[in-house]
Protein backbone atom coordinates (compact mmCIF):
# COMPACT_ATOMS: atom_id res chain seq x y z
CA UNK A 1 -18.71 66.62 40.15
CA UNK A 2 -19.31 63.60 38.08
CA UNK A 3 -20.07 63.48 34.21
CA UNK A 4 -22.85 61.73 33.19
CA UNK A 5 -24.24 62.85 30.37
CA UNK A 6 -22.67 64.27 26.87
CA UNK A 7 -24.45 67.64 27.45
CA UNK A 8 -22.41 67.76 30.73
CA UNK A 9 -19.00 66.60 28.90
CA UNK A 10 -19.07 69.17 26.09
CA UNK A 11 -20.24 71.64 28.98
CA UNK A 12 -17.01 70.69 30.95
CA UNK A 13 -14.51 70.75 27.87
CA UNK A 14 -16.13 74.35 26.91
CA UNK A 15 -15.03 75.50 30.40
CA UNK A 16 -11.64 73.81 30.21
CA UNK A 17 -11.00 75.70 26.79
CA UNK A 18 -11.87 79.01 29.09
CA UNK A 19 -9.50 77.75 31.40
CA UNK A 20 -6.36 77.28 29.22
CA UNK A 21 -4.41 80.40 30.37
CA UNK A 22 -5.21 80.69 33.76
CA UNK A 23 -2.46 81.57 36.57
CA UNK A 24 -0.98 78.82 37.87
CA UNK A 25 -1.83 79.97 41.87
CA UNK A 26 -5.41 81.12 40.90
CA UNK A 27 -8.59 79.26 41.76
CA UNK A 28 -9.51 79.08 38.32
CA UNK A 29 -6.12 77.11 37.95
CA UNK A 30 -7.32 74.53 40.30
CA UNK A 31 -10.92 74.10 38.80
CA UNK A 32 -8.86 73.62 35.35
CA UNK A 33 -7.14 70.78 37.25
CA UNK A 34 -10.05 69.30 38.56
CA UNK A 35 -12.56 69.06 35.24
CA UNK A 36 -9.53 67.85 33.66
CA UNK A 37 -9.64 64.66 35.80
CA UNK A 38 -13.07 64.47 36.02
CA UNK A 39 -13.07 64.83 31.53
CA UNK A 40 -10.79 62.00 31.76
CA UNK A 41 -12.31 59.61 34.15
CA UNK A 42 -15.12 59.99 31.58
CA UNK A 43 -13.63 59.93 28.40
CA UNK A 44 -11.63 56.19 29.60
CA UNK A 45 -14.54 54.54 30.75
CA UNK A 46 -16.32 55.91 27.75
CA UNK A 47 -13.99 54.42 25.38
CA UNK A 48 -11.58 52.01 26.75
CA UNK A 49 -12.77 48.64 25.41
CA UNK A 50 -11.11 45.40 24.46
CA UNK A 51 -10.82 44.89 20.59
CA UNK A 52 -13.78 42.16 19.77
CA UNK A 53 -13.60 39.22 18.02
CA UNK A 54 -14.75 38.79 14.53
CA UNK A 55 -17.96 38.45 14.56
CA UNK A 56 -18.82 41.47 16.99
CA UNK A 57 -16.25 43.48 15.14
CA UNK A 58 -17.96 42.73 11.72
CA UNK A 59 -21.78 43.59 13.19
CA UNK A 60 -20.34 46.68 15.05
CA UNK A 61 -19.05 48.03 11.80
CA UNK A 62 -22.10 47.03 9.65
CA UNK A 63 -24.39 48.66 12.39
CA UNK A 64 -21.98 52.20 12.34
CA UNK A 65 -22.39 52.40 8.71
CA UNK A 66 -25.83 51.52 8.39
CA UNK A 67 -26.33 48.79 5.78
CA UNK A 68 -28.01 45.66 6.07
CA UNK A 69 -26.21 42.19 6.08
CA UNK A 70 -26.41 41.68 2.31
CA UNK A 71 -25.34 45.29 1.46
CA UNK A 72 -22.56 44.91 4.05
CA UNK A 73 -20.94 41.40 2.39
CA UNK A 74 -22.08 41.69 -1.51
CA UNK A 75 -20.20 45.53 -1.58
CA UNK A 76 -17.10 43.61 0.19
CA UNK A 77 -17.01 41.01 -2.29
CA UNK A 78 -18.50 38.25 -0.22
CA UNK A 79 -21.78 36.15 -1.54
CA UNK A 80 -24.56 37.20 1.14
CA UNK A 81 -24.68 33.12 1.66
CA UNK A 82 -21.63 32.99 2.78
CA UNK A 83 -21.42 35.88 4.84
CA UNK A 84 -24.82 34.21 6.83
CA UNK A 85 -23.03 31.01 7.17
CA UNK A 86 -19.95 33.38 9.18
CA UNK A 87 -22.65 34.87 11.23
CA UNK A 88 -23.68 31.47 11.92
CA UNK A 89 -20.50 30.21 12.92
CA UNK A 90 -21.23 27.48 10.76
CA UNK A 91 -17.73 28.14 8.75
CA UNK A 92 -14.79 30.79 9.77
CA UNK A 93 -13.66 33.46 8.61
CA UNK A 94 -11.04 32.62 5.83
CA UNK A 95 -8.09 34.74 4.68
CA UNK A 96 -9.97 36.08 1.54
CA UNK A 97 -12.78 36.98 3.37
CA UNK A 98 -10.43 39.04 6.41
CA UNK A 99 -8.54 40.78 3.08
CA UNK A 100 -11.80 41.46 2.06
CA UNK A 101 -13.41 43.02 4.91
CA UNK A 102 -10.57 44.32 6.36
CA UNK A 103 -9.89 46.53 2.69
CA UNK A 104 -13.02 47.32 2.32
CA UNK A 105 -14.55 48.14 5.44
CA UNK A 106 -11.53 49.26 7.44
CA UNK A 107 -12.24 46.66 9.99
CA UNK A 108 -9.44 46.21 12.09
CA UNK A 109 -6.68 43.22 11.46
CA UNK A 110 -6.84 43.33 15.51
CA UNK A 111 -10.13 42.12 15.36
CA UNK A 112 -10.54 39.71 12.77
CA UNK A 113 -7.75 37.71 13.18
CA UNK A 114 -9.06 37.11 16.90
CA UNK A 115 -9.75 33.15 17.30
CA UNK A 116 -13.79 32.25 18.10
CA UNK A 117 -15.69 28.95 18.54
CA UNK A 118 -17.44 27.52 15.91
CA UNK A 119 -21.11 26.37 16.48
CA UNK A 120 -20.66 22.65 16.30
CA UNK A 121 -16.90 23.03 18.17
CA UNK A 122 -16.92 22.57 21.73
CA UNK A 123 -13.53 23.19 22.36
CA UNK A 124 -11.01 25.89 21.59
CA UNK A 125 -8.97 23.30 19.55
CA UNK A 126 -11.30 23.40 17.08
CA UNK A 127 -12.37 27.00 16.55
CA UNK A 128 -11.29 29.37 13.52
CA UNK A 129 -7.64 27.96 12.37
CA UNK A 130 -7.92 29.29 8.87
CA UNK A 131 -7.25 33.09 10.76
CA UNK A 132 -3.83 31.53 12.25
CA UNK A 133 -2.29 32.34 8.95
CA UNK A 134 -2.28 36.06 9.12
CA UNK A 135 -1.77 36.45 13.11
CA UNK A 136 1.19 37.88 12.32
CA UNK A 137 -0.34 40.83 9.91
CA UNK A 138 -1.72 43.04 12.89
CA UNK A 139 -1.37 43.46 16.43
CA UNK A 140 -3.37 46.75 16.80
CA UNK A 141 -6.01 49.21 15.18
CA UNK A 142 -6.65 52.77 14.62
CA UNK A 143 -10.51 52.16 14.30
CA UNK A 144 -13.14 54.48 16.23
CA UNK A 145 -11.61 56.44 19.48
CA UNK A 146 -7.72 54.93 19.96
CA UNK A 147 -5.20 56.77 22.03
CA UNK A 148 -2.08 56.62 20.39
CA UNK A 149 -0.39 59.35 22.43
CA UNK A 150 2.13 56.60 23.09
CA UNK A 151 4.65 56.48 20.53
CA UNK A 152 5.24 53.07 21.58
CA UNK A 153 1.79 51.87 20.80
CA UNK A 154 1.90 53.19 17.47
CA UNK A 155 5.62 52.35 16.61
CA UNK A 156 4.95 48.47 17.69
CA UNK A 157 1.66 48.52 15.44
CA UNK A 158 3.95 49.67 12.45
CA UNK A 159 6.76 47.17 13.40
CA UNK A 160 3.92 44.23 12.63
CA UNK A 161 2.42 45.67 9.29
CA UNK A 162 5.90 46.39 7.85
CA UNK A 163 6.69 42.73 8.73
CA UNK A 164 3.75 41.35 7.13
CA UNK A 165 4.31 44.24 4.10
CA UNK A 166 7.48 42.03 3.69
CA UNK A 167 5.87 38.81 4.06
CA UNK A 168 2.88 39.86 1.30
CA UNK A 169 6.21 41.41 -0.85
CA UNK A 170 8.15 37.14 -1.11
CA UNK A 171 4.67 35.75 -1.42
CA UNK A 172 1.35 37.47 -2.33
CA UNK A 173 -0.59 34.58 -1.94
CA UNK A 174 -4.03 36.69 -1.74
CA UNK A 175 -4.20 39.72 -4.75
CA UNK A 176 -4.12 42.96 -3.06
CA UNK A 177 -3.32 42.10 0.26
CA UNK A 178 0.48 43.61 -0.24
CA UNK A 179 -1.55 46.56 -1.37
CA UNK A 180 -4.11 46.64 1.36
CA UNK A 181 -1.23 46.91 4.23
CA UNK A 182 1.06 49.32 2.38
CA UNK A 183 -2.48 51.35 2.39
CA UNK A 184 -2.81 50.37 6.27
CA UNK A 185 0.78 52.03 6.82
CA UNK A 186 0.16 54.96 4.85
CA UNK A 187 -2.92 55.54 6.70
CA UNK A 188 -1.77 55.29 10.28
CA UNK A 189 1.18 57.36 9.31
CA UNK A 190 -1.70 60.32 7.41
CA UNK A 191 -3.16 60.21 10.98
CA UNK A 192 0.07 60.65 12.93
CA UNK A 193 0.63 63.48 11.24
CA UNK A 194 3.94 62.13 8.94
CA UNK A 195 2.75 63.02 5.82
CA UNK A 196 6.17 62.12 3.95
CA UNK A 197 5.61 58.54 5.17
CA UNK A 198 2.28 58.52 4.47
CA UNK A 199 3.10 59.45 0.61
CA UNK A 200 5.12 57.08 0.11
CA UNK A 201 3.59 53.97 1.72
CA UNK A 202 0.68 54.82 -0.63
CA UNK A 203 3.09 54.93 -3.53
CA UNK A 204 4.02 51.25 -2.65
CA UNK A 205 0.11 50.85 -2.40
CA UNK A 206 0.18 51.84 -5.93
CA UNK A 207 2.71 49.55 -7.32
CA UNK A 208 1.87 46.41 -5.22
CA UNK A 209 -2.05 46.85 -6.93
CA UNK A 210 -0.24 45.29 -9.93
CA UNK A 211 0.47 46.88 -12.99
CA UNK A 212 -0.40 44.22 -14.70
CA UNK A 213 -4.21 44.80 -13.91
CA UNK A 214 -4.18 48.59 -13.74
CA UNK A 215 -8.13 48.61 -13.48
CA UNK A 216 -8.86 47.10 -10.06
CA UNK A 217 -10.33 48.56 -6.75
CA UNK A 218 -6.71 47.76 -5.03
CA UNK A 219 -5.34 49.66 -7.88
CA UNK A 220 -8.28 52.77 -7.61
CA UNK A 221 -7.60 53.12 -3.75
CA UNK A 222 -4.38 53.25 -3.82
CA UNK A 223 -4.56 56.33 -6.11
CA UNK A 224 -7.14 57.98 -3.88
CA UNK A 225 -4.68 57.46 -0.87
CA UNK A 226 -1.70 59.37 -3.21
CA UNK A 227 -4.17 62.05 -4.00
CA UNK A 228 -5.35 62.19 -0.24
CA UNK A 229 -1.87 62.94 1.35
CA UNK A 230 -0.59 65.58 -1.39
CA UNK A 231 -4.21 67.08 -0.51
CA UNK A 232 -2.82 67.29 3.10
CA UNK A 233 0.34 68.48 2.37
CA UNK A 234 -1.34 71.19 0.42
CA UNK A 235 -0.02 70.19 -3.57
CA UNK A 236 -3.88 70.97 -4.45
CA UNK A 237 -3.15 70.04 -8.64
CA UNK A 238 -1.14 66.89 -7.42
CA UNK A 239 -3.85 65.81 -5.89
CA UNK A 240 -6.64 67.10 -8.37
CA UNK A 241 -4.71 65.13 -11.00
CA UNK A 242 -4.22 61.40 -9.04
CA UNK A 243 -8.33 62.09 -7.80
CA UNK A 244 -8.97 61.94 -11.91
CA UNK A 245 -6.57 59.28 -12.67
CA UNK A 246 -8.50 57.56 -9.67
CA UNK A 247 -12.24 58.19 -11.63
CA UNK A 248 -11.15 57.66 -15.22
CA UNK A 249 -10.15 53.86 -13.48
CA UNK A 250 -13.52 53.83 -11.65
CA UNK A 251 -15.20 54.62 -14.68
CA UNK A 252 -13.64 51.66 -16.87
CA UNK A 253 -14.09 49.00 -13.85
CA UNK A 254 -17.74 50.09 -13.33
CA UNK A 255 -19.25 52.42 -16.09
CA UNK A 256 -22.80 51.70 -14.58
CA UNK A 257 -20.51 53.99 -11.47
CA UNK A 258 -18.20 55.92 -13.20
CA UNK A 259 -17.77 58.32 -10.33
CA UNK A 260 -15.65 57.79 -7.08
CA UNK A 261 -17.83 57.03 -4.30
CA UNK A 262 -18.57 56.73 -0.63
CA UNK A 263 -15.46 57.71 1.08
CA UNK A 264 -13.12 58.22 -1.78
CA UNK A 265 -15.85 60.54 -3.45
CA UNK A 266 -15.96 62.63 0.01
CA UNK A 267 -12.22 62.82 -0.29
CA UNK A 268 -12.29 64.31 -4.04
CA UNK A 269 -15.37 67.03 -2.33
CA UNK A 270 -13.24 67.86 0.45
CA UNK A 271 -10.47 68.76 -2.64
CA UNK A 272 -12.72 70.42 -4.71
CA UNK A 273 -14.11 72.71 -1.97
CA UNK A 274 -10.46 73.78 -1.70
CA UNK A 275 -9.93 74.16 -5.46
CA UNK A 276 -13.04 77.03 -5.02
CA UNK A 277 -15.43 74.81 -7.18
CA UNK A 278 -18.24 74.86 -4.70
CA UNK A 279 -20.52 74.28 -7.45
CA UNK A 280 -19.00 71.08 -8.76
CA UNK A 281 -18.54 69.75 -5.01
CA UNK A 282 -22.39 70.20 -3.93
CA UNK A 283 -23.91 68.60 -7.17
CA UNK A 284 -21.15 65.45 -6.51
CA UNK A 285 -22.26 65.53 -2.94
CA UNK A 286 -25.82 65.63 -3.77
CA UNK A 287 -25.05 62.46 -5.61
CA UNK A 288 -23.38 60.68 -3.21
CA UNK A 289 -26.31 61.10 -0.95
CA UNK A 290 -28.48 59.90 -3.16
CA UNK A 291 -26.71 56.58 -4.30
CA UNK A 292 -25.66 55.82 -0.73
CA UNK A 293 -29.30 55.83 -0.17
CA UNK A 294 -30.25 54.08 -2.60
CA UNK A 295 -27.58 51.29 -1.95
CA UNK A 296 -27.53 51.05 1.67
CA UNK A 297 -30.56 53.28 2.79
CA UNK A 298 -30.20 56.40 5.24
CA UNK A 299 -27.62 57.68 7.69
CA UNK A 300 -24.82 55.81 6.55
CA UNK A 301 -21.34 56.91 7.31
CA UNK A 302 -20.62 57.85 3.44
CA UNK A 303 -23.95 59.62 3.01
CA UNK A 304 -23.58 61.82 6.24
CA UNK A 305 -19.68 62.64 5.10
CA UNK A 306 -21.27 63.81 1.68
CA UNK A 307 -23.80 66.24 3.73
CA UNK A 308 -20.63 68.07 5.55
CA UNK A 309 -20.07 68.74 2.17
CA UNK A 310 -23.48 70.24 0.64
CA UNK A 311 -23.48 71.96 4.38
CA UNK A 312 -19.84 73.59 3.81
CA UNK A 313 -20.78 74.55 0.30
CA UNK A 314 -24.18 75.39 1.14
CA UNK A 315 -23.05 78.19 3.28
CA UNK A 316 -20.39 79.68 0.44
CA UNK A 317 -23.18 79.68 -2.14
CA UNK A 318 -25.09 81.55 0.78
CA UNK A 319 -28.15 79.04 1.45
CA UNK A 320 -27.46 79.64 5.16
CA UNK A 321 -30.88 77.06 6.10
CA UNK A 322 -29.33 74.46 4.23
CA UNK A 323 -25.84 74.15 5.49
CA UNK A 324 -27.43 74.70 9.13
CA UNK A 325 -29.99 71.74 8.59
CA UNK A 326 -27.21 69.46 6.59
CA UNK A 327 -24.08 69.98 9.33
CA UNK A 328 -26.57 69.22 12.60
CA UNK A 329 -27.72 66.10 11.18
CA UNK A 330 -24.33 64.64 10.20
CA UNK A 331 -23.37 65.53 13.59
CA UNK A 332 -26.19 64.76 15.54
CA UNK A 333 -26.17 61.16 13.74
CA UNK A 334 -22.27 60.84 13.66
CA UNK A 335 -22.39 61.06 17.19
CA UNK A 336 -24.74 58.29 17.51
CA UNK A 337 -23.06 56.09 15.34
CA UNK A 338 -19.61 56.51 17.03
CA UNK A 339 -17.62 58.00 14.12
CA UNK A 340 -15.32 59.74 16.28
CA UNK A 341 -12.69 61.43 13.31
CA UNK A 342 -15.65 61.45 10.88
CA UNK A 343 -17.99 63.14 14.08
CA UNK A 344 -14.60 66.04 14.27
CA UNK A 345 -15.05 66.62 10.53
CA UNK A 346 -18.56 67.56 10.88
CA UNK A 347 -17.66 69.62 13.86
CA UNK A 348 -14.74 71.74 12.29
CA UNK A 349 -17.45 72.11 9.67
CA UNK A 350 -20.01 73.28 11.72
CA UNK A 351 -17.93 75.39 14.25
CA UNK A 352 -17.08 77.34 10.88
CA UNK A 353 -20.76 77.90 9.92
CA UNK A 354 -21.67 78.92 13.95
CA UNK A 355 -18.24 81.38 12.99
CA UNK A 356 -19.96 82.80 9.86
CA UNK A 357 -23.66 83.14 11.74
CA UNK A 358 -21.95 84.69 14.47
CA UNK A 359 -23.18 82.46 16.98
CA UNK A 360 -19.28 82.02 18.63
CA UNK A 361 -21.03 80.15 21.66
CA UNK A 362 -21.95 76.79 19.83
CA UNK A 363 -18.30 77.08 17.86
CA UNK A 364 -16.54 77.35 20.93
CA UNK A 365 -18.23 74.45 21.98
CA UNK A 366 -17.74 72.21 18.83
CA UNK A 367 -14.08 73.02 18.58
CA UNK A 368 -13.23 72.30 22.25
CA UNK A 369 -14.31 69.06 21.59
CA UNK A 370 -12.27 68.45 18.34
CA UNK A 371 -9.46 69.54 20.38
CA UNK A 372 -9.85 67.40 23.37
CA UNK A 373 -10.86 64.16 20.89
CA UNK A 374 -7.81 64.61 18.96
CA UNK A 375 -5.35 64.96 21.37
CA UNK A 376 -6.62 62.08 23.05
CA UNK A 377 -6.74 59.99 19.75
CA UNK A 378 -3.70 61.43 18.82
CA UNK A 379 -4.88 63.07 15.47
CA UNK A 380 -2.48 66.29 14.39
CA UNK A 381 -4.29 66.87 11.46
CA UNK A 382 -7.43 67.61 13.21
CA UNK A 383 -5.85 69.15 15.99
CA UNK A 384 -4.41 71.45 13.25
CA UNK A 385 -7.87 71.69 12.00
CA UNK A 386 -9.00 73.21 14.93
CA UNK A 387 -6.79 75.26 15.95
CA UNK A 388 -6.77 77.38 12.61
CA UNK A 389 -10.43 77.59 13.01
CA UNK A 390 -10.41 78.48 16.74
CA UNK A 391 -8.23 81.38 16.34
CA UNK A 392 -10.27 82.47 13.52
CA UNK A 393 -13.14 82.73 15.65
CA UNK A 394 -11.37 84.00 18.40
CA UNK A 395 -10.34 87.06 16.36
CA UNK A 396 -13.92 87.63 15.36
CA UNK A 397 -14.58 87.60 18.76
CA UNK A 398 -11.85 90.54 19.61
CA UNK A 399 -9.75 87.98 21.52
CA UNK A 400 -6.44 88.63 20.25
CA UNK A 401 -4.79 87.17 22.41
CA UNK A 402 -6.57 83.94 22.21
CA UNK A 403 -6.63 84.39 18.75
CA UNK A 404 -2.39 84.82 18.73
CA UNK A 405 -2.39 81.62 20.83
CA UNK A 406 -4.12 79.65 18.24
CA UNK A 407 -2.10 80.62 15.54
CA UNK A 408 1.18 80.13 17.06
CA UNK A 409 -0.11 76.39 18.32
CA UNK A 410 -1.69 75.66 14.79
CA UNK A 411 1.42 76.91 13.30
CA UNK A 412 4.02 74.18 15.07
CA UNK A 413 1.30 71.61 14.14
CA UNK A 414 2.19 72.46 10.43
CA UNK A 415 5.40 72.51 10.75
CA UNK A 416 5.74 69.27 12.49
CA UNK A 417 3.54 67.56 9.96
CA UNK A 418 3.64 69.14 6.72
CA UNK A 419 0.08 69.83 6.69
CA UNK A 420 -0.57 72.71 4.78
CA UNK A 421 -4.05 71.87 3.01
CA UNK A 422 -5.16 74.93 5.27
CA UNK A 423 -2.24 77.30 4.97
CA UNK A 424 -4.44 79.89 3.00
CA UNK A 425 -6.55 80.26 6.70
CA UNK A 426 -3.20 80.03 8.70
CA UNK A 427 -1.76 82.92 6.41
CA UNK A 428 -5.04 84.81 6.65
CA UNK A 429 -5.05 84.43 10.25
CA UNK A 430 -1.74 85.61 10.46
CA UNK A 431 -2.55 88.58 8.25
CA UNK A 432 -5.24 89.42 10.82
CA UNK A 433 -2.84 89.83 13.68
CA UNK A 434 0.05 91.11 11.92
CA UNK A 435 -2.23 94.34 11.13
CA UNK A 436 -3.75 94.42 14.14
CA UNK A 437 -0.37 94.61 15.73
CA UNK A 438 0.78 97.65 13.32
């Protein structure tokens, strides 16, 4: 059996899912072997690439979220001019400009300090030399579909951004960059699933912005990524409270955009959903739709994010159409656009909507996908995600058992990490089972 298709995969990693507890002499124990080679053959020649250079890096991401080439350099802070003379090769990419991008965008350092010809160079001695001077702030990325399963990988990544953290600490000689690393840290740590670290790399986000200028976008980011972890580790009015700090600053910098927006206004939705103000999240999701669209036009990364929301709060204010019509198209396009944590989002979403309709099939399905992705990509969080929701529909499905095994697995997960955004489902789930039990 060969995989060719993504109907096939998601087919195969449904059946591997059925597969998990089967006797280790049994038949079914060797087909469990088998489709898990055959899901990884796949999956590496799916996703094992090379990172680009600069130019293909910068055109990849513009293409994923969806904005032309003016939308994609004025929003990053670069004259549209400018940005066409990059694309031209008829100048390099300069420090500024790879801060720039790099903050803004979440473009890998990997990538954009990667050296490239210039149009009227013929030889590699005279290609981008400008990018030589941050070389040394990245050796690896944790864009799109990256197995970090090796500690090793990640560990060396870390090793190279706290060196250049100390580098940008004796001499900031761009604004924001110090920030824009400490945020880099705190990021790949979120992801990994050390939530501790994570808080307090974005605290030295915070006080690297400057507090000098305390209304800049370094300085509003870096609040967002404060309010982002406590979210994670479940401090709901820690996080409610640096999310407003973060929007009172938004609105002073930009009062024509007084709201947080794009990602960082998904990331206050996601918080409000959990807060129980459904109402309040839809109408700012609603909003974030519409100003994506009428920024950067339709399907972008930030306006599909904002539809998980209206399609998670959709379905607690009942509209059942809505949330059905809003999840399938942010996955359905996610998937197209290779967002692969954004893409597990959407399913976790959706699998809980299939839950809720009853239609245990299609969940199955979704989360046996966010399960296989973020193993492979090394994402806890999700992982955690799943787990809690899989064993939530495997109750409703009368498989205790299964439903046991979830919990137990999603329980470690919390441990290990400190994520307890969701420990109102784990303790629900838990509740379940402990009664069934009596």
């Amino acid at each position: 059996m060969l995989i060719r298709s993504e109907e096939e995969h998601r087919g195969a990693l449904a059946r591997i899912e059925a597969l998990m507890d089967a006797p280790s002499d049994s038949e079914e124990a060797l087909e469990l072997e088998y489709l898990s080679l055959v899901v990884s053959h796949y999956e590496r020649e799916l996703y094992a690439t090379q990172p680009p250079d600069p130019l293909t890096a910068l055109e990849f991401r513009r293409k994923q979220l969806g904005l032309s080439h003016a939308a994609f350099a004025v929003e990053a802070g670069i004259p549209e001019e400018k940005f066409k003379q990059v694309l031209s090769r008829e100048i390099a990419l300069d420090l500024e400009m790879v801060r720039l991008f790099h903050e803004r965008w979440e473009i890998p350092l990997e990538s954009l300090v990667q050296r490239y010809v210039l149009a009227s160079h013929d030889n590699d001695d005279q290609d981008n030399t400008d990018i030589d001077d941050i070389n040394s702030f990245s050796q690896g990325t944790t864009e799109g579909v990256v197995d970090q399963s090796e500690n090793s990988e990640t560990d060396s990544l870390l090793s190279d951004l706290m060196e250049a953290l100390e580098q940008a600490r004796e001499k900031e000689e761009v604004p924001g960059l110090g920030s824009s690393i400490a945020r880099k840290i705190s990021d790949i740590h979120l992801k990994s699933g050390r939530l501790e670290d994570a808080l307090s790399f974005a605290k030295t986000s915070l006080v690297m912005a400057g507090s000098d200028r305390p209304t800049n976008l370094s300085h509003i980011w870096s609040l967002v990524a404060i309010a982002t972890v406590y979210h994670q580790l479940g401090q709901l009015n820690a996080a409610s409270s640096y999310f407003k700090e973060a929007e009172t600053l938004q609105a002073e910098f930009d009062p024509a955009r007084p709201y947080l927006e794009l990602d960082d206004g998904y990331r206050y939705c996601d918080l409000l959903l959990d807060l129980g103000l459904i109402n309040e999240a839809y109408q700012r999701a609603v909003r974030l739709v519409e100003e994506a669209k009428q920024r950067f036009g339709d399907n972008t990364v930030f306006s599909l994010l904002a539809k998980v929301i209206i399609g998670r709060a959709a379905m607690q204010l009942g509209d059942f159409h809505e949330a059905d019509a809003a999840l399938d198209e942010a996955v359905a396009i996610l998937e197209q656009n290779d967002s692969t944590e954004e893409m597990c989002r959407a399913l976790v979403a959706r699998a809980a909507y299939f839950r809720a309709t009853e239609n245990f099939s299609d969940a199955a399905t979704d989360l046996a996908r966010v399960l296989n992705t973020a193993k492979q990509a090394h994402l806890p969080l999700l992982q955690c995600d799943a787990e809690i929701e899989f064993g939530l529909l495997a109750f409703s499905t009368g498989d205790i058992a299964g439903a046991k095994r979830h919990y137990e697995r999603a329980s470690k997960l919390s441990a290990a990490t400190e994520f307890h955004r969701r420990d109102q489902d784990l303790s629900s789930l838990n509740a379940k089972l402990t009664d069934f039990f009596d």
